[in-house]
C-alpha atoms as a PDB file:
ATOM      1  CA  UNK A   1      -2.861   8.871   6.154  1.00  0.00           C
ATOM      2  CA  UNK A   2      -2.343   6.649   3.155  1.00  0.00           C
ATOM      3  CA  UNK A   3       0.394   7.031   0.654  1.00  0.00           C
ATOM      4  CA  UNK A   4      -1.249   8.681  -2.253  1.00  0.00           C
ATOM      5  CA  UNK A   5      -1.785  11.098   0.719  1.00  0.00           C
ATOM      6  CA  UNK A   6       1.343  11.076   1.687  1.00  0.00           C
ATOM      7  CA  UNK A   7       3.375  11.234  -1.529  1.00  0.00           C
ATOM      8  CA  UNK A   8       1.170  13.845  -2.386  1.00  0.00           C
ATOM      9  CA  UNK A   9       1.588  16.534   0.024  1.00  0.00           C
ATOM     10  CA  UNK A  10       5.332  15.584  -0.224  1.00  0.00           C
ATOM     11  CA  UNK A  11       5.343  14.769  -4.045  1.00  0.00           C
ATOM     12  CA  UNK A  12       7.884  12.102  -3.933  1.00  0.00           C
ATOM     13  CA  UNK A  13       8.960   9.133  -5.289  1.00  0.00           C
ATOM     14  CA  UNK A  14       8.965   6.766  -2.516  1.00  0.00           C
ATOM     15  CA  UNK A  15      10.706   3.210  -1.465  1.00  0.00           C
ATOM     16  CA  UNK A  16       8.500   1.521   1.067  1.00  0.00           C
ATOM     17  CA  UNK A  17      10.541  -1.668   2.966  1.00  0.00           C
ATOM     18  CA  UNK A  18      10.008  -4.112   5.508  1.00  0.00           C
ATOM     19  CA  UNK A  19      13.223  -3.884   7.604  1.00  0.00           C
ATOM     20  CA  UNK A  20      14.625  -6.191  10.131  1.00  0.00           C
ATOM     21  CA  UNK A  21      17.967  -5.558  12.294  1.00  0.00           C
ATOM     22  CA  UNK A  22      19.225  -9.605  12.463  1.00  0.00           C
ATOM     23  CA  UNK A  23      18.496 -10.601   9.260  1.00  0.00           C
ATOM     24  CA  UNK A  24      21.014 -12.168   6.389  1.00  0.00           C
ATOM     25  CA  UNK A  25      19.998  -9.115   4.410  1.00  0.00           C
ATOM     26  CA  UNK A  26      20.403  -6.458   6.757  1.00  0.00           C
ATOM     27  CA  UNK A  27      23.442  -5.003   6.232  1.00  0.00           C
ATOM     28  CA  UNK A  28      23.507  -4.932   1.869  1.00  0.00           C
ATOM     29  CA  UNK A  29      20.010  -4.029   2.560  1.00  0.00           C
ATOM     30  CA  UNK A  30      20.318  -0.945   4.701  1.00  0.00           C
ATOM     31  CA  UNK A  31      24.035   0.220   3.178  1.00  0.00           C
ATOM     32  CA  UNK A  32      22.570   0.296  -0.362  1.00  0.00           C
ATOM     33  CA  UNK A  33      18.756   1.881   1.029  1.00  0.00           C
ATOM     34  CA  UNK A  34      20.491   4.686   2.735  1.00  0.00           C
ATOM     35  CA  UNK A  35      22.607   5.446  -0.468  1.00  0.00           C
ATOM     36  CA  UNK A  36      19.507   5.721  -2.317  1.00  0.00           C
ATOM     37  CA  UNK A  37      18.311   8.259   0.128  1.00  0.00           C
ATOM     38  CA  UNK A  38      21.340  10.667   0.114  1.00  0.00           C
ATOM     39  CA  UNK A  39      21.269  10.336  -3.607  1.00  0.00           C
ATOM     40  CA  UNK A  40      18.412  10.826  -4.300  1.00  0.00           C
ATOM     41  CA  UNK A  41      16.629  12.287  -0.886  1.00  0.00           C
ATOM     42  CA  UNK A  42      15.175  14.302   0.886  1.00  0.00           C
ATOM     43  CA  UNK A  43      13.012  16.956  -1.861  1.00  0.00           C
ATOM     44  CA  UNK A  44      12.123  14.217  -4.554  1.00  0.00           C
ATOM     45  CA  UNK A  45      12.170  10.798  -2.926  1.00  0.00           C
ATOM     46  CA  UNK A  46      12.421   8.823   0.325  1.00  0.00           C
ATOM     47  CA  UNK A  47      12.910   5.312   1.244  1.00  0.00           C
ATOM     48  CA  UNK A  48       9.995   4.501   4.028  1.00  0.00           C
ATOM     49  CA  UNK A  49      11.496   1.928   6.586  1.00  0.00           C
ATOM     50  CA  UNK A  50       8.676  -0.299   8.177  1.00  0.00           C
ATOM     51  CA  UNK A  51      10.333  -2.418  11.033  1.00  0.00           C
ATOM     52  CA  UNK A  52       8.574  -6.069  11.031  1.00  0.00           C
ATOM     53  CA  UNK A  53       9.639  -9.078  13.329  1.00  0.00           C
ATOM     54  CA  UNK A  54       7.111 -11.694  11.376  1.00  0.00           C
ATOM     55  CA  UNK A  55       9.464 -13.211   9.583  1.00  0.00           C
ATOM     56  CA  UNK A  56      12.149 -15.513  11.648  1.00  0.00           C
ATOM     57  CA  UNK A  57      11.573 -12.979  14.667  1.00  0.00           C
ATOM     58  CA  UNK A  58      14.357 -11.065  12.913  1.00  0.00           C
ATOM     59  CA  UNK A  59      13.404  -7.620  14.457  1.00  0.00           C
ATOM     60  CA  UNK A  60      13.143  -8.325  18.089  1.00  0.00           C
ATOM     61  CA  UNK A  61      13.869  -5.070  19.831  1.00  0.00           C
ATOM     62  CA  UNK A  62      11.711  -1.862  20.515  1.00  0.00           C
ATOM     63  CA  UNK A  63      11.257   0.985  18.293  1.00  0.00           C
ATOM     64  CA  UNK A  64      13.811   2.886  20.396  1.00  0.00           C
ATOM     65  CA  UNK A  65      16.293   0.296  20.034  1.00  0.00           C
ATOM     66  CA  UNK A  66      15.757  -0.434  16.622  1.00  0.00           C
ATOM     67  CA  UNK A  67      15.947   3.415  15.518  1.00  0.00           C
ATOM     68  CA  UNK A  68      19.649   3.674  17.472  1.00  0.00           C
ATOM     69  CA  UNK A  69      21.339   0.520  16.090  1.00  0.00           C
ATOM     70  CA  UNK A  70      20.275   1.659  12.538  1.00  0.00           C
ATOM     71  CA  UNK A  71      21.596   4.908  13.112  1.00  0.00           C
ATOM     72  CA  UNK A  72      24.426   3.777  14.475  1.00  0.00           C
ATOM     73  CA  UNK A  73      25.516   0.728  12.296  1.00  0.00           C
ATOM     74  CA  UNK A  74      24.364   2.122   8.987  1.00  0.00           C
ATOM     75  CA  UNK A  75      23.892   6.135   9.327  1.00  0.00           C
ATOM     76  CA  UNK A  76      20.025   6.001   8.330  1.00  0.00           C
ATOM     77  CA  UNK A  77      18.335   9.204   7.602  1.00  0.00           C
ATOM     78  CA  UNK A  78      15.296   7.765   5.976  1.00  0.00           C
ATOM     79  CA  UNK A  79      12.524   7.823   8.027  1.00  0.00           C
ATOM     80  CA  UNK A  80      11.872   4.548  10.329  1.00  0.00           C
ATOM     81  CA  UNK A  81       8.459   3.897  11.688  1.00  0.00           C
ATOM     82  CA  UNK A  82       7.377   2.211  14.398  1.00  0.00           C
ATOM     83  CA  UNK A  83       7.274  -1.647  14.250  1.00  0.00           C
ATOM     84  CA  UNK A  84       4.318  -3.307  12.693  1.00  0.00           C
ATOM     85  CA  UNK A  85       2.828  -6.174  11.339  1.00  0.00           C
ATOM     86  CA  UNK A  86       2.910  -6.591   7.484  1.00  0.00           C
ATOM     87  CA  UNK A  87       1.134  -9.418   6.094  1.00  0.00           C
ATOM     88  CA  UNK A  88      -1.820 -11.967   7.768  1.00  0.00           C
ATOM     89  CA  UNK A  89      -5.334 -10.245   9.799  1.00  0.00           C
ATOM     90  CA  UNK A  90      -3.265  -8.026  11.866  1.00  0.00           C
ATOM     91  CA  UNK A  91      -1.570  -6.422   8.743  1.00  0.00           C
ATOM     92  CA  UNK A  92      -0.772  -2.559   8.732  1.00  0.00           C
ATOM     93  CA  UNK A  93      -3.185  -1.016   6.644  1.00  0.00           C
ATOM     94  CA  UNK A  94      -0.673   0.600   4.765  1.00  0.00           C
ATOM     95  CA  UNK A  95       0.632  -3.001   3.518  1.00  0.00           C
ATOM     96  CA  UNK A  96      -2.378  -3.901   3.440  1.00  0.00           C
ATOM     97  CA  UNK A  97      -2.539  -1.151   0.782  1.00  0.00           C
ATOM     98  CA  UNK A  98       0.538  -2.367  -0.863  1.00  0.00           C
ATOM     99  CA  UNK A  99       0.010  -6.193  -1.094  1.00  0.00           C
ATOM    100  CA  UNK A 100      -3.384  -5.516  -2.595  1.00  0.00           C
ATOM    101  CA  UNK A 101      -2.240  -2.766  -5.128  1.00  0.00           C
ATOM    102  CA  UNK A 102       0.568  -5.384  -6.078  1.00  0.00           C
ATOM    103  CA  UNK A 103      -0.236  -8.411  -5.885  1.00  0.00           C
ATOM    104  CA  UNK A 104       2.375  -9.210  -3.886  1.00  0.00           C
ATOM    105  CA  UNK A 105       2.648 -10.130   0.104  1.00  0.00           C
ATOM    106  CA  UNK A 106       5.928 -10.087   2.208  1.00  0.00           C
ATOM    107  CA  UNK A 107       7.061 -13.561   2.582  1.00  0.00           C
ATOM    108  CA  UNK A 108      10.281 -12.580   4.528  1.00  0.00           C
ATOM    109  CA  UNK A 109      12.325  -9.212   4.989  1.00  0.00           C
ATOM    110  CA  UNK A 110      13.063  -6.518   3.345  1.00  0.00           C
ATOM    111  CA  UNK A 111      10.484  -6.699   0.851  1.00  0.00           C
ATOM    112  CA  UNK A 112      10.735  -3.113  -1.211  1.00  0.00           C
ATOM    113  CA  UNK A 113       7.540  -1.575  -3.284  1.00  0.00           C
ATOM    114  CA  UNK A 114       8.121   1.599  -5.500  1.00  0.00           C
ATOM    115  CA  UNK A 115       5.336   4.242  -4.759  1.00  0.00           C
ATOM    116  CA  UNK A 116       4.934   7.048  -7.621  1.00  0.00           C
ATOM    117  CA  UNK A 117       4.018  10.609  -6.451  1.00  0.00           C
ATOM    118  CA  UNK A 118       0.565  10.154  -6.698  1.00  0.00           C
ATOM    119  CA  UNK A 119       0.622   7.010  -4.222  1.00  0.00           C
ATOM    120  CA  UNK A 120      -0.146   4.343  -6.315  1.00  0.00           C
ATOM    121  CA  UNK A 121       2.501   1.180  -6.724  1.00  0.00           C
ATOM    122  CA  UNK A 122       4.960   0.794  -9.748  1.00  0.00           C
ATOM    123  CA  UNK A 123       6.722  -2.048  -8.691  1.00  0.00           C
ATOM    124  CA  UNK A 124       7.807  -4.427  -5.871  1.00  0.00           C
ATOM    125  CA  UNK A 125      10.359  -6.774  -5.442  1.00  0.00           C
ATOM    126  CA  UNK A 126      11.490  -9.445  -3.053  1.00  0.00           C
ATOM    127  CA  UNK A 127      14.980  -9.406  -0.760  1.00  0.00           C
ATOM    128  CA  UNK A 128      16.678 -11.582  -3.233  1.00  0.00           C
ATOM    129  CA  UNK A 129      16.137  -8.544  -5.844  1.00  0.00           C
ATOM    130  CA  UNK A 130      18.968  -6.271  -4.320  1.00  0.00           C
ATOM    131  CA  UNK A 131      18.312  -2.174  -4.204  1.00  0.00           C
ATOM    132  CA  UNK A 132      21.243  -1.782  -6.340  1.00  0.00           C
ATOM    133  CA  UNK A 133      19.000  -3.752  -9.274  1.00  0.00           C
ATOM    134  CA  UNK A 134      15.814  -1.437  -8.348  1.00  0.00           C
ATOM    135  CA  UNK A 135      18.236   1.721  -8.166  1.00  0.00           C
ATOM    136  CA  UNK A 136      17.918   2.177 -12.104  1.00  0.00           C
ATOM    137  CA  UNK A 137      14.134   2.374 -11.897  1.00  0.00           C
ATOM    138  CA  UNK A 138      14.283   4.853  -8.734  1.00  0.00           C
ATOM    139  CA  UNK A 139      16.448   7.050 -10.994  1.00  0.00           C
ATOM    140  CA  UNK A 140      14.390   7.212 -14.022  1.00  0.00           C
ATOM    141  CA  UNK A 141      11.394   8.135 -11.808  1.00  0.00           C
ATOM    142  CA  UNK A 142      12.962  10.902  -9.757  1.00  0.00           C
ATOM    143  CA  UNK A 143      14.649  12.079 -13.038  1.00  0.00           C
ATOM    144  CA  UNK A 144      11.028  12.256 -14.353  1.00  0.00           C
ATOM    145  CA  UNK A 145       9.734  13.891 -11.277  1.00  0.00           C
ATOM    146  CA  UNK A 146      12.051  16.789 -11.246  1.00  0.00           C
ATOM    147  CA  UNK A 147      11.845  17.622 -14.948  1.00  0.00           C
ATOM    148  CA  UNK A 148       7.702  18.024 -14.248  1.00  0.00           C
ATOM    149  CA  UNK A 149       8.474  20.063 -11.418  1.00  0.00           C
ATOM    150  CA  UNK A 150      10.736  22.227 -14.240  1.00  0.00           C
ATOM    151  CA  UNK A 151       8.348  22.542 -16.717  1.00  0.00           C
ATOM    152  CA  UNK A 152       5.873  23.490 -13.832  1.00  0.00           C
ATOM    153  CA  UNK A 153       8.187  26.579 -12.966  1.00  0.00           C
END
């Protein structure tokens, strides 16, 4: 299933990131991705947490592992996928997807790309750009989303 598939059936705004667990921007990362999702989750947006260990072997440990220490240290709710490769010939399609659509490949963690609700890329940003700066942009497209879902009514 690709996105536009995805954030179709679901119509959502989405916030698709490579995560890693032992990375410098783990914690302002995750603290400020799972605000986004109570704010603005779960009927009209969802950050989509990729695990990756590419970059500085930064993700070491198995989905399992991964999925309880997130939980635990930072209260995720978002859904986490299993760990995958996001950039080079063994790339996920899905990034695949989402490096072509953008123009821009993961270099390093924690790289975020804003998917509208019809699965095509807005945006995407690298892990010096912090959620809090994309957080304006997230709003506006939610607050978009649910006034189309109004008008719909």
């Amino acid at each position: 299933m690709n996105f536009e598939e995805i954030n179709v059936t679901w119509c959502k705004v989405s916030l698709v990131v490579n995560v890693a667990s032992d990375c410098g921007f783990t914690e302002e990362h995750y603290t400020d991705l799972q605000l986004l999702q109570r704010d603005f989750g779960p009927y009209h947006f969802n950050v989509l947490g990729f695990p990756c260990n590419q970059f500085g072997q930064q993700e070491p440990g198995s989905d399992k592992e991964i999925d309880s220490f997130v939980r635990r240290a930072y209260s995720v709710s978002f859904p986490l996928f299993s760990k995958i490769a996001v950039k080079g010939a063994g790339a996920n399609n899905a990034f695949k997807y989402l490096t072509d659509s953008s123009g821009k490949e993961p270099d390093w963690n924690f790289w975020k790309y804003l998917i509208d609700v019809d699965g095509k890329v807005v945006d995407a940003w690298g892990p010096q750009t912090s959620v809090k700066e994309v957080r304006p942009k997230v709003a506006d497209m939610v607050r978009k989303l649910i006034l189309k879902k109004k008008t719909e009514l």
